[in-house]
Protein backbone atom coordinates (compact mmCIF):
# COMPACT_ATOMS: atom_id res chain seq x y z
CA UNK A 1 43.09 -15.31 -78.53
CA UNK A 2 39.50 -14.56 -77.83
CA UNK A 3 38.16 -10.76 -77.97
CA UNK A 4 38.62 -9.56 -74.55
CA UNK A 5 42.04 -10.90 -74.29
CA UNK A 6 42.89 -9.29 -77.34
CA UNK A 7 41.50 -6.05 -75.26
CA UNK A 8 43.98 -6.72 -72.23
CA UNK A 9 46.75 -7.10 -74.62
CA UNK A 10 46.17 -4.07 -76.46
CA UNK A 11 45.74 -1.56 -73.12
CA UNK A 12 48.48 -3.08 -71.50
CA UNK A 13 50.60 -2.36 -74.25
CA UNK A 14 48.95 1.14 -74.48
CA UNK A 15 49.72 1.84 -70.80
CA UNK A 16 53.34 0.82 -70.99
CA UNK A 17 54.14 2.91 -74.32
CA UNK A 18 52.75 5.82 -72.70
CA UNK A 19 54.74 5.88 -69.71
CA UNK A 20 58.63 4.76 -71.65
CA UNK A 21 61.31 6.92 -71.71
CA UNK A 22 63.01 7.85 -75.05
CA UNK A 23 66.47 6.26 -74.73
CA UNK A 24 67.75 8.44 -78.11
CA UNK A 25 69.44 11.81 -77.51
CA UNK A 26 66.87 13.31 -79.65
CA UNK A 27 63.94 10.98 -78.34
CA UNK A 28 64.82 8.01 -81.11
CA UNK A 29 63.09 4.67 -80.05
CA UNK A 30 63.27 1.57 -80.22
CA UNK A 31 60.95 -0.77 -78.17
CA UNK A 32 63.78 -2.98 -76.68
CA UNK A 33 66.00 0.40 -75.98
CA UNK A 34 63.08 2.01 -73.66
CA UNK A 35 64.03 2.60 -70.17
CA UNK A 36 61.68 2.48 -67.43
CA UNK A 37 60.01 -0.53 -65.92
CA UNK A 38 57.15 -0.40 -64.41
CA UNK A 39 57.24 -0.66 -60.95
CA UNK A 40 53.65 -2.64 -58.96
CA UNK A 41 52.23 1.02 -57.82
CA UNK A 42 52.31 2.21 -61.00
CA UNK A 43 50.86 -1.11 -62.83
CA UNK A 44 47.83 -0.89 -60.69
CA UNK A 45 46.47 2.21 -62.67
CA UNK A 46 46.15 0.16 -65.67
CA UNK A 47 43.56 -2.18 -63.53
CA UNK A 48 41.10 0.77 -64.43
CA UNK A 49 41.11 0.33 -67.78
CA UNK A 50 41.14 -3.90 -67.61
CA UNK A 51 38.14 -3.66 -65.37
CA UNK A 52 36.10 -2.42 -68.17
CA UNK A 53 37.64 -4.53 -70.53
CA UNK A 54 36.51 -7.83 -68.81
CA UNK A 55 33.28 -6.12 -66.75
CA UNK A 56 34.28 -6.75 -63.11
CA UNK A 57 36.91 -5.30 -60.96
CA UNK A 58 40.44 -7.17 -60.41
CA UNK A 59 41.88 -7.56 -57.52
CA UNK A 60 45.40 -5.77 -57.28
CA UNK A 61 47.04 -9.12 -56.15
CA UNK A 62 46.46 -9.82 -60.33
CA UNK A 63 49.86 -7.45 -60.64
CA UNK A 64 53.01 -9.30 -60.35
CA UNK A 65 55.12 -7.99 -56.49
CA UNK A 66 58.15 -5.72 -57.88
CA UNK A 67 56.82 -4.96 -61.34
CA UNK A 68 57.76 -5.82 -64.39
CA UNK A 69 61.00 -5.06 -66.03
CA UNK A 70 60.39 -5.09 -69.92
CA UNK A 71 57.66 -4.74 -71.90
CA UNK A 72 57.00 -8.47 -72.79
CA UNK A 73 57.07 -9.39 -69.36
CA UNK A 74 53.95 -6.83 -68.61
CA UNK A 75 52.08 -7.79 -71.45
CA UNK A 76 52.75 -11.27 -71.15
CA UNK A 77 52.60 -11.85 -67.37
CA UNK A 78 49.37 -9.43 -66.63
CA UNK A 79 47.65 -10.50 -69.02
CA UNK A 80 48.09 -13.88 -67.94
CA UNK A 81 46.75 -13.48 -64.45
CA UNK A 82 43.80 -11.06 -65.69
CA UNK A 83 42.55 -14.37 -67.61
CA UNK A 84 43.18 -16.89 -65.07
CA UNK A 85 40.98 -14.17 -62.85
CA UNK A 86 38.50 -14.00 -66.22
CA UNK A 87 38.60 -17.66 -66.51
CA UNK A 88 37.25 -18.27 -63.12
CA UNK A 89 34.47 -16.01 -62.83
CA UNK A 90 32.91 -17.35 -66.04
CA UNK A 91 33.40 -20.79 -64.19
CA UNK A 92 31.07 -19.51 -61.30
């Protein structure tokens, strides 16, 4: 994993833990027990923070229609299509 994927990773992760819900009764966690996926409106704030990360601006079409209903799947899938998108302008 190179430096600026490492980057994505780490903001998308960032983003996500900010906005979950405590499932606990007195705001215990655990990562799998977190309620709240994020929905494809909301993901699209996080392209503000990417954009820096790899030094151009992504199109929204990067963030998967629907959302994204755990964690992994945000992380794993975003991140995904930010370097495909990465990949291809360093091909240019």
């Amino acid at each position: 994993m190179n430096e600026i994927e490492a980057g994505v990773k780490a903001a998308l992760e960032e983003f996500w833990d900010e906005r979950a819900i405590p499932s606990g009764p007195e705001g215990e966690t655990i990562v799998d027990d977190l309620i709240g996926p994020v929905e494809s409106m909301t993901a699209v704030d996080v392209l503000v923070t990417v954009d820096e990360i790899v030094g151009f601006k992504l199109p929204s079409s990067v963030i998967q229609a629907g959302g994204y209903q755990t964690k992994n799947e945000f992380i794993t899938k975003l991140s995904a299509a930010v370097m495909t998108r990465v990949a291809t302008k360093s091909a240019k």
